[in-house]
C-alpha atoms as a PDB file:
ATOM      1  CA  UNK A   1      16.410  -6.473   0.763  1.00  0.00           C
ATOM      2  CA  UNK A   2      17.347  -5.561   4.294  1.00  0.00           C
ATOM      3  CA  UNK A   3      14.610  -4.806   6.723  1.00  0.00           C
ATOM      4  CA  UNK A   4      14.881  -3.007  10.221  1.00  0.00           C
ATOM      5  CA  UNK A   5      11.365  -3.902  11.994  1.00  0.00           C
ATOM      6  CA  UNK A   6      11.514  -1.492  15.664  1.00  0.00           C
ATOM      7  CA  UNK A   7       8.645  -3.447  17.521  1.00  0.00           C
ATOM      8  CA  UNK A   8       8.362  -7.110  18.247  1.00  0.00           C
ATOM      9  CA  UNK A   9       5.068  -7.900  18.942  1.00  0.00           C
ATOM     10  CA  UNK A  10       1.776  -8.978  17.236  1.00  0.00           C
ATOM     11  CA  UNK A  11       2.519  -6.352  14.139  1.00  0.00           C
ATOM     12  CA  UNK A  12       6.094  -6.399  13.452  1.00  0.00           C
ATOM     13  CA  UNK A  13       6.327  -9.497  13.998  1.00  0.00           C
ATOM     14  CA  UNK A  14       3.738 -10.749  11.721  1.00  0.00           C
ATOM     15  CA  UNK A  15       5.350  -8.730   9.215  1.00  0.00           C
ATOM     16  CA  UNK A  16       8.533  -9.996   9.364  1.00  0.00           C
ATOM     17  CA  UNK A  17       6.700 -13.244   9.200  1.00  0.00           C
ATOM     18  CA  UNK A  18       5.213 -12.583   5.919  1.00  0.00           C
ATOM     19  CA  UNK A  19       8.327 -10.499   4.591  1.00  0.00           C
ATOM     20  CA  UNK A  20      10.032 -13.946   5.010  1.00  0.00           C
ATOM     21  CA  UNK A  21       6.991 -16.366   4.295  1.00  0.00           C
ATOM     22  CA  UNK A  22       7.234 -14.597   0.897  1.00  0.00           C
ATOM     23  CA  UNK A  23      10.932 -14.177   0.166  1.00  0.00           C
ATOM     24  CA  UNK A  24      10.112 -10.391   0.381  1.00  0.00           C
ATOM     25  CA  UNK A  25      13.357  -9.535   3.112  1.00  0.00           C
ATOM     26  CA  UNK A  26      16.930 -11.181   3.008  1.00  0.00           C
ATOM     27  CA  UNK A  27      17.833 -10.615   6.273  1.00  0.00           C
ATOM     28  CA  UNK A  28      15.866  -9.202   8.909  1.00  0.00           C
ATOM     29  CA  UNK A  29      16.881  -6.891  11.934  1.00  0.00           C
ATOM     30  CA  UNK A  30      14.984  -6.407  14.942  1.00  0.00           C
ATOM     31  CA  UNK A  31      14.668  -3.697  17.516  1.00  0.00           C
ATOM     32  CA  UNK A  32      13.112  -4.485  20.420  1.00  0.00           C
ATOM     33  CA  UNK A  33      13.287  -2.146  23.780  1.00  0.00           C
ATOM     34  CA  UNK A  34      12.222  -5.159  26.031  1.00  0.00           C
ATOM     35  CA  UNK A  35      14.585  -7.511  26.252  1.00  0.00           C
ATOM     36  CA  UNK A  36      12.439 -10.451  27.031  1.00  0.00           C
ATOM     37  CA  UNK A  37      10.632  -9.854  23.558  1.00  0.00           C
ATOM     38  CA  UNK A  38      13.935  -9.622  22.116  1.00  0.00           C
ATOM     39  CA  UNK A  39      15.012 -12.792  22.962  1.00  0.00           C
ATOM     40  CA  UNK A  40      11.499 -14.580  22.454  1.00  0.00           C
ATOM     41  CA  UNK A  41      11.586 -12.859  18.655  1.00  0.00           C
ATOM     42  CA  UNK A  42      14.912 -14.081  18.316  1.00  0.00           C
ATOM     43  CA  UNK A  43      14.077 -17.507  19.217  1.00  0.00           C
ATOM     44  CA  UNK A  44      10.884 -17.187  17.427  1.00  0.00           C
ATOM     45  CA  UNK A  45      12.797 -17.219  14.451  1.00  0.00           C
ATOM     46  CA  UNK A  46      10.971 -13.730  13.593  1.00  0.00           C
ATOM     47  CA  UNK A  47      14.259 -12.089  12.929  1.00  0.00           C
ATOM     48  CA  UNK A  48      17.610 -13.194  12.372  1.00  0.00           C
ATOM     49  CA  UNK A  49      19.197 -10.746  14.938  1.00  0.00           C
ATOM     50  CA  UNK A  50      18.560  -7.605  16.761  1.00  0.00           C
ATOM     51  CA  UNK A  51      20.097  -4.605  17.363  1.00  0.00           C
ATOM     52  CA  UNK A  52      20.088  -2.501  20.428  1.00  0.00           C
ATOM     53  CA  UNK A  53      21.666   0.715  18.403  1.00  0.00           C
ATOM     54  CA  UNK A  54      18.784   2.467  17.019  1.00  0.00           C
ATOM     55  CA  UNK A  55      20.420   4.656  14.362  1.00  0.00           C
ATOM     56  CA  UNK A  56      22.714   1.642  13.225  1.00  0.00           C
ATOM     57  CA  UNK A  57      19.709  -0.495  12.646  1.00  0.00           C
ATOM     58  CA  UNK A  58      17.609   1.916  10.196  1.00  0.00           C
ATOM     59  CA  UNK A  59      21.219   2.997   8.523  1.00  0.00           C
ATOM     60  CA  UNK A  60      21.536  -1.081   7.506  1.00  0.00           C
ATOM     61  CA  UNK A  61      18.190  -1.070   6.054  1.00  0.00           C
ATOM     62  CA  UNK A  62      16.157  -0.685   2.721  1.00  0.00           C
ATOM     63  CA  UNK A  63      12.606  -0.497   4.489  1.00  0.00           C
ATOM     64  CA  UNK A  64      12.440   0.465   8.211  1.00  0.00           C
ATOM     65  CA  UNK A  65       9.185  -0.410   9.807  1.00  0.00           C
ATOM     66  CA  UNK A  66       8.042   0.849  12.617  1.00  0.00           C
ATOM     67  CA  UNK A  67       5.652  -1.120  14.589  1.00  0.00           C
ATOM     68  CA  UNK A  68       5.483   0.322  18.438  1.00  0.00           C
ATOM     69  CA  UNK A  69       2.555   1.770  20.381  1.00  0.00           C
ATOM     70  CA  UNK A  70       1.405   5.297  18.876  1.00  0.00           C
ATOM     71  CA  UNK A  71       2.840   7.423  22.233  1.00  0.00           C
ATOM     72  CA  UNK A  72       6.450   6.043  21.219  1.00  0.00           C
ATOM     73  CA  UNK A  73       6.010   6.725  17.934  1.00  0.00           C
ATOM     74  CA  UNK A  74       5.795  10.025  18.186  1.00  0.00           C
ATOM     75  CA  UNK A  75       9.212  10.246  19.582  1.00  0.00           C
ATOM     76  CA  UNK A  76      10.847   6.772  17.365  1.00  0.00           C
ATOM     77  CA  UNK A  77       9.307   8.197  13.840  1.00  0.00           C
ATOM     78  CA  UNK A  78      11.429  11.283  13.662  1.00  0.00           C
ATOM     79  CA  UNK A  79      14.580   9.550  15.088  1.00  0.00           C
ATOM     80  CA  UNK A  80      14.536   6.740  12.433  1.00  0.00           C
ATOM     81  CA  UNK A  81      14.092   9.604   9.848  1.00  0.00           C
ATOM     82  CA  UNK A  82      17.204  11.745  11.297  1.00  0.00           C
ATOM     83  CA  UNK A  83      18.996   8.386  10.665  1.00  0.00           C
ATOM     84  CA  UNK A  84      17.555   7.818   7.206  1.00  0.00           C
ATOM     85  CA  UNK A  85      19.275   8.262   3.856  1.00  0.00           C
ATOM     86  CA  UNK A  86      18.320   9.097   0.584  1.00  0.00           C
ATOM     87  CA  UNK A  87      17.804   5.695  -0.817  1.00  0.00           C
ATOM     88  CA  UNK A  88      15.855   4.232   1.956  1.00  0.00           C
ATOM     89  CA  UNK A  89      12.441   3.665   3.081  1.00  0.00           C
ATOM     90  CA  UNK A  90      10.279   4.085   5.761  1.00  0.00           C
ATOM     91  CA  UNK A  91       6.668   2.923   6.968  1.00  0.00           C
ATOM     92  CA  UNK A  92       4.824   3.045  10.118  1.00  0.00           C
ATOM     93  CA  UNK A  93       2.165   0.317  11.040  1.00  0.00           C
ATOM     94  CA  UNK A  94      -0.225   2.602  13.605  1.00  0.00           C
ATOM     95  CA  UNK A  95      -3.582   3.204  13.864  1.00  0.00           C
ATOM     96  CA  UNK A  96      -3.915   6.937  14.133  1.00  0.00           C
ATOM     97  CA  UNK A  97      -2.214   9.203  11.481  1.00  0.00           C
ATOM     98  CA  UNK A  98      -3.328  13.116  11.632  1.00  0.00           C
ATOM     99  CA  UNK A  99      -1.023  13.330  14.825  1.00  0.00           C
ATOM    100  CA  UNK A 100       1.906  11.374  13.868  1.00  0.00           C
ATOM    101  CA  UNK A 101       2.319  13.086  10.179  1.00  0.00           C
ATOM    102  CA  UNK A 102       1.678  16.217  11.853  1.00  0.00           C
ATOM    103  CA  UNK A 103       5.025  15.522  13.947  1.00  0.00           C
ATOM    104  CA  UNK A 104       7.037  14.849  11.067  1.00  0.00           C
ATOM    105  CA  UNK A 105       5.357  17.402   8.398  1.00  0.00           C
ATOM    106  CA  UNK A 106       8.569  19.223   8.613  1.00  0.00           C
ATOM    107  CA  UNK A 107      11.041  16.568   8.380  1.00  0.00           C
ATOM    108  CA  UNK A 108      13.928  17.143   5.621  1.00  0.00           C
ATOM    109  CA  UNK A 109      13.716  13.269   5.033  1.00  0.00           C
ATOM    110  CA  UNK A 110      10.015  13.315   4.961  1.00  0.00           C
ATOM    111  CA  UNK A 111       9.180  12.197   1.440  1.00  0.00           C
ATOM    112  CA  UNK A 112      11.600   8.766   2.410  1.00  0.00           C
ATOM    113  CA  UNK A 113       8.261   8.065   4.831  1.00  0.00           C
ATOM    114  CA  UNK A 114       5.167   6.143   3.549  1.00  0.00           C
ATOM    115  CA  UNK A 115       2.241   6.109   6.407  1.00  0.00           C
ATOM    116  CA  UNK A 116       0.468   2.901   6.344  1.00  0.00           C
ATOM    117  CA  UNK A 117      -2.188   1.064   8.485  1.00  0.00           C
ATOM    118  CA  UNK A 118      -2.410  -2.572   7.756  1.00  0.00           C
ATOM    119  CA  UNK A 119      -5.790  -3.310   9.087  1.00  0.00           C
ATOM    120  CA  UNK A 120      -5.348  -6.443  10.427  1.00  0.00           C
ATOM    121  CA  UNK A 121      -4.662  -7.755  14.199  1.00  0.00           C
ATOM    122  CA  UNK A 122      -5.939 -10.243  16.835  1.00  0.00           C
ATOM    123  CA  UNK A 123      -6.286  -9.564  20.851  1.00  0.00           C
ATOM    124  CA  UNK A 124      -2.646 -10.355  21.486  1.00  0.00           C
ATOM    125  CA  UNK A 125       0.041  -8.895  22.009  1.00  0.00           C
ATOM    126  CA  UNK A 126       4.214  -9.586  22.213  1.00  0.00           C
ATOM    127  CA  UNK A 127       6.187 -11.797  20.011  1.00  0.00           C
ATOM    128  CA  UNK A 128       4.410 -14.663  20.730  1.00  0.00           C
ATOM    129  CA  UNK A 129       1.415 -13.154  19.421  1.00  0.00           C
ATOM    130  CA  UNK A 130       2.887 -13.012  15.885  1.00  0.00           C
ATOM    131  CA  UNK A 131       0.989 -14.809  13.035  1.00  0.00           C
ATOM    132  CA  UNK A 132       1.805 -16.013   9.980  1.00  0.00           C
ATOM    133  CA  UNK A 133      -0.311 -14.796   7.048  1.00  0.00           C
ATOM    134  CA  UNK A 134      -2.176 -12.194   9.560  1.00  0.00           C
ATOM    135  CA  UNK A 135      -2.249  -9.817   6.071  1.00  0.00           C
ATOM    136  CA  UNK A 136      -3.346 -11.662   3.602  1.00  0.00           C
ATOM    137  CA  UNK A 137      -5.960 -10.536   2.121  1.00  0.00           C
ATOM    138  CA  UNK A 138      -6.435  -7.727   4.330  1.00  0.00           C
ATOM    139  CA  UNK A 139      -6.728  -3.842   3.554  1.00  0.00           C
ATOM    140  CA  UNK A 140      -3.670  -1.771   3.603  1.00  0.00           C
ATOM    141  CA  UNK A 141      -4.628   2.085   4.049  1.00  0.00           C
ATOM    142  CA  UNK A 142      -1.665   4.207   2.141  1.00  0.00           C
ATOM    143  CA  UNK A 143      -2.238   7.894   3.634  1.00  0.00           C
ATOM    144  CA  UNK A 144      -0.972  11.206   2.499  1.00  0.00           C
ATOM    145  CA  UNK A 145       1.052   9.556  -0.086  1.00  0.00           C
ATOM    146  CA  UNK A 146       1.423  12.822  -1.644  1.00  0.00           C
ATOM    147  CA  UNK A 147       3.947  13.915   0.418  1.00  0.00           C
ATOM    148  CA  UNK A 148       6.458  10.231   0.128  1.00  0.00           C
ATOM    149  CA  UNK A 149       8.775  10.040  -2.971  1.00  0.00           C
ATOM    150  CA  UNK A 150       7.813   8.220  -5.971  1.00  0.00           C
ATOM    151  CA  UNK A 151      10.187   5.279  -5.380  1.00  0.00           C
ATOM    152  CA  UNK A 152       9.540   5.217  -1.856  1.00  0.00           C
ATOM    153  CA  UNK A 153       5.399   4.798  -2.878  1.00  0.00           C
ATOM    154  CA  UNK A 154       6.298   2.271  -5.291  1.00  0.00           C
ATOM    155  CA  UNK A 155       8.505   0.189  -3.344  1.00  0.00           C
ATOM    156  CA  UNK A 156       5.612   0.182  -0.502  1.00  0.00           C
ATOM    157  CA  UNK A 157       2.644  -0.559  -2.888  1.00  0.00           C
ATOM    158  CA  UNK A 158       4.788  -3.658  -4.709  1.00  0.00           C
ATOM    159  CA  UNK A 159       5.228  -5.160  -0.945  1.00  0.00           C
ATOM    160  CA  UNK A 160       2.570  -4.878   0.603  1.00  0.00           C
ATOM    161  CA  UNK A 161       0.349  -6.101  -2.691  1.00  0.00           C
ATOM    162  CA  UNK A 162       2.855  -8.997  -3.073  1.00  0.00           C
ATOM    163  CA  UNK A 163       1.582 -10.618   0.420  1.00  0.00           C
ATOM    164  CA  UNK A 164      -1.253  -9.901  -1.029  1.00  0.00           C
ATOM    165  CA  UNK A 165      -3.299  -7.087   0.992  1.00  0.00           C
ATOM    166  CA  UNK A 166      -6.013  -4.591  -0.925  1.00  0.00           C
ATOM    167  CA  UNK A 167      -4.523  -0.804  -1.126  1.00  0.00           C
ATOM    168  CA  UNK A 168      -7.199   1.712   0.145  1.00  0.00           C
ATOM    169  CA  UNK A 169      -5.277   5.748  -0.589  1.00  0.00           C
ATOM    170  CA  UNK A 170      -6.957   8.188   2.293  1.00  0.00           C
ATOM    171  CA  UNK A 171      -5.968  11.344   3.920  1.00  0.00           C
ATOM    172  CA  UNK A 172      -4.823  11.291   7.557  1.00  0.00           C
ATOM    173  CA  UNK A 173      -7.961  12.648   8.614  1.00  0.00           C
ATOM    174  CA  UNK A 174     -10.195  10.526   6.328  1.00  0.00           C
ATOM    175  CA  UNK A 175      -8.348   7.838   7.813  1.00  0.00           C
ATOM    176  CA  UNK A 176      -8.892   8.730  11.666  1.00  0.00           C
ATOM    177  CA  UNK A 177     -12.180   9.128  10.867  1.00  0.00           C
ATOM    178  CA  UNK A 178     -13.076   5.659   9.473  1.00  0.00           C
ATOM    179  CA  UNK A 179     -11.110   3.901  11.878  1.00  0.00           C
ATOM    180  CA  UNK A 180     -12.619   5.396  14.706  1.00  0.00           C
ATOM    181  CA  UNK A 181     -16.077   4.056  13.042  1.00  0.00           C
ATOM    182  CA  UNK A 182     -15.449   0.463  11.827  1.00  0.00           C
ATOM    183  CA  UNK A 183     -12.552  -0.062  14.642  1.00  0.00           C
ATOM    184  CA  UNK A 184     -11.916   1.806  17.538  1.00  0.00           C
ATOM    185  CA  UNK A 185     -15.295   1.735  18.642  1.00  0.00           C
ATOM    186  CA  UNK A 186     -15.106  -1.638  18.516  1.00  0.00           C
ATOM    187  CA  UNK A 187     -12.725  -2.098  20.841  1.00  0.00           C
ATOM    188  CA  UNK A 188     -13.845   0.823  23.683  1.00  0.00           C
ATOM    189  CA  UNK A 189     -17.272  -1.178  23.715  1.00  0.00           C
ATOM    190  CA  UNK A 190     -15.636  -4.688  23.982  1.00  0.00           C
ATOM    191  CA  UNK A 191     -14.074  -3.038  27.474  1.00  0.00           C
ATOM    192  CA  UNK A 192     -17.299  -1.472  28.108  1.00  0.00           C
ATOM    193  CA  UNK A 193     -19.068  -4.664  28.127  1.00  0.00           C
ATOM    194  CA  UNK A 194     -16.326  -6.944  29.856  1.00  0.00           C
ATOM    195  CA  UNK A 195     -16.595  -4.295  32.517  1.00  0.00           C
ATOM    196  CA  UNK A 196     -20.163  -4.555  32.302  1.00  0.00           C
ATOM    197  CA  UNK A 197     -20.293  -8.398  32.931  1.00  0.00           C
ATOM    198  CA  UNK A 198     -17.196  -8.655  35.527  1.00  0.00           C
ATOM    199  CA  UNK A 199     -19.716  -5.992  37.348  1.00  0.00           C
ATOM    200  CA  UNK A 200     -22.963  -8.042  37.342  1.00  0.00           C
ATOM    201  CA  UNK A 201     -21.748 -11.365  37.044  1.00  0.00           C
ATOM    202  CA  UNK A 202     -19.319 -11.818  40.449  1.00  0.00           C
ATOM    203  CA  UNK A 203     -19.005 -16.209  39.591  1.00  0.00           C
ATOM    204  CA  UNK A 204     -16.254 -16.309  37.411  1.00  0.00           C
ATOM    205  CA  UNK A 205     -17.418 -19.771  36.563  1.00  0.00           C
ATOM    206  CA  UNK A 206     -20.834 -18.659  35.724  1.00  0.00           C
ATOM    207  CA  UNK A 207     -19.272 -16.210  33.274  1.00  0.00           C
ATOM    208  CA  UNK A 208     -16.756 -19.650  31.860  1.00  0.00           C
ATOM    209  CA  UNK A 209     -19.615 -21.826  32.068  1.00  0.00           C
ATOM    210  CA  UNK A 210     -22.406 -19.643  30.158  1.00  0.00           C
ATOM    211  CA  UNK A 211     -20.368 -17.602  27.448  1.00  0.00           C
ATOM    212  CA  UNK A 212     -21.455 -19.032  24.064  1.00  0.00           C
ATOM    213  CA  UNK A 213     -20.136 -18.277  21.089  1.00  0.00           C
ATOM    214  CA  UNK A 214     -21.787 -14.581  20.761  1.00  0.00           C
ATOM    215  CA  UNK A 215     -20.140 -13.463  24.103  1.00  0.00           C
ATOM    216  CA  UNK A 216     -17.054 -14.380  23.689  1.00  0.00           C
ATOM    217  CA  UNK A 217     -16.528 -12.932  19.928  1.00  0.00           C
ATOM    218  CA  UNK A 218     -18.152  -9.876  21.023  1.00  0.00           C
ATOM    219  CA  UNK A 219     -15.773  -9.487  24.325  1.00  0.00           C
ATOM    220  CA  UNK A 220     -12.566 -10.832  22.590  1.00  0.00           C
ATOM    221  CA  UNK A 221     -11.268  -7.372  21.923  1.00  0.00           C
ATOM    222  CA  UNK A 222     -11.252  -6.277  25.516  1.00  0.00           C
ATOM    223  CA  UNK A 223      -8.210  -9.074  25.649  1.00  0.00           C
ATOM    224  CA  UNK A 224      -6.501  -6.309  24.147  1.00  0.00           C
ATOM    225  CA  UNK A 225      -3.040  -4.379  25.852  1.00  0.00           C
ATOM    226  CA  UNK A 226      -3.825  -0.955  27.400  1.00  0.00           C
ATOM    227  CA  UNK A 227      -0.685  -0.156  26.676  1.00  0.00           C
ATOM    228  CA  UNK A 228      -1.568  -0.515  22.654  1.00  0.00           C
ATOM    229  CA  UNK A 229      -4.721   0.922  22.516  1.00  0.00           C
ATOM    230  CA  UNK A 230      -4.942   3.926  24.936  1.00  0.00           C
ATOM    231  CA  UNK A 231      -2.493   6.300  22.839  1.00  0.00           C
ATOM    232  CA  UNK A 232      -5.071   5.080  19.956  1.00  0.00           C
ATOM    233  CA  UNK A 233      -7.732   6.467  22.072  1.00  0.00           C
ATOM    234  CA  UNK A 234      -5.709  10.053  22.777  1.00  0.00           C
ATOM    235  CA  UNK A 235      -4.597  10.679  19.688  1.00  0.00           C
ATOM    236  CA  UNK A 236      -7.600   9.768  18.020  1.00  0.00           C
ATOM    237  CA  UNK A 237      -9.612  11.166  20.842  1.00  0.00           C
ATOM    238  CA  UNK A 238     -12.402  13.761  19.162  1.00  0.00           C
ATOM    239  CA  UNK A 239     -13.123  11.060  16.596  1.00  0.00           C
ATOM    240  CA  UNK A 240     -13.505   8.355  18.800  1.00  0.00           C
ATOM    241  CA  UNK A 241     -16.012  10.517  21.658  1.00  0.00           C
ATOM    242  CA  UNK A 242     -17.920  11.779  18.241  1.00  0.00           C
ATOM    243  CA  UNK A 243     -18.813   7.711  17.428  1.00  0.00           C
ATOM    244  CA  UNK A 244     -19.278   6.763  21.175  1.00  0.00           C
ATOM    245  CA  UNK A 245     -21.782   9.452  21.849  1.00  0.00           C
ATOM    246  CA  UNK A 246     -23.571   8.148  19.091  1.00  0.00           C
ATOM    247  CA  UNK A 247     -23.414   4.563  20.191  1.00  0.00           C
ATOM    248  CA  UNK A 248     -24.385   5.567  23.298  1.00  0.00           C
ATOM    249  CA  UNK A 249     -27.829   7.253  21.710  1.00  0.00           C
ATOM    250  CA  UNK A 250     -28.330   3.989  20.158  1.00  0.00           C
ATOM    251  CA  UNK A 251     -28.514   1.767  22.965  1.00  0.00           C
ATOM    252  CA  UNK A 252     -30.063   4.531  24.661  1.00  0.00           C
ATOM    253  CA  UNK A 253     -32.889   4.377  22.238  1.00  0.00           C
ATOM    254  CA  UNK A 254     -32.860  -0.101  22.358  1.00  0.00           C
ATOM    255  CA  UNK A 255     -33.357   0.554  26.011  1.00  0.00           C
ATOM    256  CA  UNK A 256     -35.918   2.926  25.844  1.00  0.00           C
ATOM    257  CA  UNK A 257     -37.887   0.513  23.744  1.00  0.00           C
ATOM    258  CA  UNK A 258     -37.369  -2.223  25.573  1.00  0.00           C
ATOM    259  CA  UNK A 259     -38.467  -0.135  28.716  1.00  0.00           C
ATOM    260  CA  UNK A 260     -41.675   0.781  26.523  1.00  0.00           C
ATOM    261  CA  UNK A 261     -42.308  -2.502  25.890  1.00  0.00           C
ATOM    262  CA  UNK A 262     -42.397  -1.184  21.948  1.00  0.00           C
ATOM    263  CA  UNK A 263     -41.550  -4.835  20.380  1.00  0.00           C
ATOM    264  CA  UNK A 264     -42.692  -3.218  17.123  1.00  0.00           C
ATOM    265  CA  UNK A 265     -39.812  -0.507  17.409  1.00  0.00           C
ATOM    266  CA  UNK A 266     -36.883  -3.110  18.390  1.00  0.00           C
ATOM    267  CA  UNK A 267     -38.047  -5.504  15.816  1.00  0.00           C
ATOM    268  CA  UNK A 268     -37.520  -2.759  12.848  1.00  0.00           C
ATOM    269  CA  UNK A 269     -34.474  -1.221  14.433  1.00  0.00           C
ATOM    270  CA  UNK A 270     -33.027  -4.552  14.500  1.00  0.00           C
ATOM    271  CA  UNK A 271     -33.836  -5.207  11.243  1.00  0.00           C
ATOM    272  CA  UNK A 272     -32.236  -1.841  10.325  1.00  0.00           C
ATOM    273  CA  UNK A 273     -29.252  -2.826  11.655  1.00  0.00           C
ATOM    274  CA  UNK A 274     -29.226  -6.274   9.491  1.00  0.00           C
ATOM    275  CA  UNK A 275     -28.803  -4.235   6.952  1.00  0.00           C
ATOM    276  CA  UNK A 276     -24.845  -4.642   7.893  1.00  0.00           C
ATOM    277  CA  UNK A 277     -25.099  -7.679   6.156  1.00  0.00           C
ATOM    278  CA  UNK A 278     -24.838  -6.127   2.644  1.00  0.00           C
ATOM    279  CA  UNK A 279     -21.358  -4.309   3.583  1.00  0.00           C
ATOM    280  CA  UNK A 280     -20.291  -7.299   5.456  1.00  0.00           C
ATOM    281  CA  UNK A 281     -21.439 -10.706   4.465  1.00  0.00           C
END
């Protein structure tokens, strides 16, 4: 089949990587508002061309994916969908979904639209960023899927299953929820504690020469674009203050023991939190 993908970078254009990797797109079209990513993409070799007319790239496509920060998808998401026909498809890849199905609840071409969130990424961003097999064996989160045709569903399921990723079905607010739990927390304390050690620690070489292995998986996400992740942040915004107040009682509490000198009382709510290990090996 045909596929449109309208953002370059680390998701689209591992995507089209995989679509390819596994015979799963014939040709592949790319829309790309910077040019620069464009050209990278096209040399790249993560699409075969791209197309700077919007409309004309979703109306040459079976699957449209779009794949570009959550503010612009507010706005692309119902354009692609005025430009969508009866036969087609169309996914989004974004991390937030009560807002963004919200905008196109009334849509006539609304059941054409499957809302997905591949949960899968790295710190990077841009074309360059794009890696192959970034989805394999992942979890794909199908939302609402109530509300998308049947064909549409199917079509969606059978892809993203072929390259291979797990299916998890939530509703959008099920799904802001979680996400603001197990990732988006993640990443607002990996800035938190960059900031934290850019603040104390003024030797950039100290900070080079002393980061183990612990520090620098725990700060990786704070490599991550602003640009991505702070329309995550808004849209998602009471789920994501609900989890940080909480994380902030918790190392409120570590502190407080530490401050008491209660060794007793970190040692057993450390080994409370071990208890991680059983979800995640």
């Amino acid at each position: 089949m045909t596929v449109t993908i309208i953002g370059l970078g680390l998701i689209g254009g591992s995507l089209a990587l995989s679509l390819r990797q596994h015979g799963l797109a014939a040709h592949l079209i790319g829309v790309e508002q910077s040019a620069e990513h464009a050209r990278r993409a096209l040399e790249l070799g993560l699409v075969d061309e791209v197309e700077t007319d919007l409309s004309a790239a979703v109306r040459r496509a079976d699957l449209v994916v779009v794949a570009v920060p959550m503010d612009a998808m507010l706005t692309v998401l119902p354009q692609v969908l005025d430009a969508t026909g009866p036969q087609q498809t169309v996914i989004d890849v974004g991390s937030t979904k009560v807002t963004l199905l919200a905008a196109v609840a009334g849509h006539p071409r609304r059941g054409r639209f499957v809302a997905t969130h591949p949960m899968a990424g790295t710190e990077y961003s841009g074309p360059e960023a794009a890696v192959l097999g970034l989805y394999e064996g992942k979890t794909v989160v199908l939302c609402d899927t109530g509300h998308s045709d049947a064909d549409a569903l199917q079509l969606v399921e059978k892809l993203f299953r072929a390259l291979p990723m797990r299916l998890l079905y939530l509703d959008a607010q099920a799904h802001d929820l979680h996400t603001a739990y197990v990732s988006h927390i993640s990443h607002i304390t990996s800035f938190a504690l960059a900031l934290t050690v850019l603040e104390k620690e003024k030797e950039e070489q100290r900070i080079f020469d002393l980061a183990g292995g612990g520090f620098a998986s725990t700060v990786r996400l704070a490599k991550s674009s602003a640009a991505m992740w702070v329309p995550i942040f808004r849209q998602n915004r009471p789920n994501v203050l609900d989890v940080l107040d909480e994380h902030l009682h918790q190392l409120q509490h570590l502190r407080d023991l530490l401050a008491q000198e209660d060794y007793a009382g970190l040692t057993d709510q450390i080994h409370q939190a071990n208890h991680i290990r059983k979800t995640i090996p």
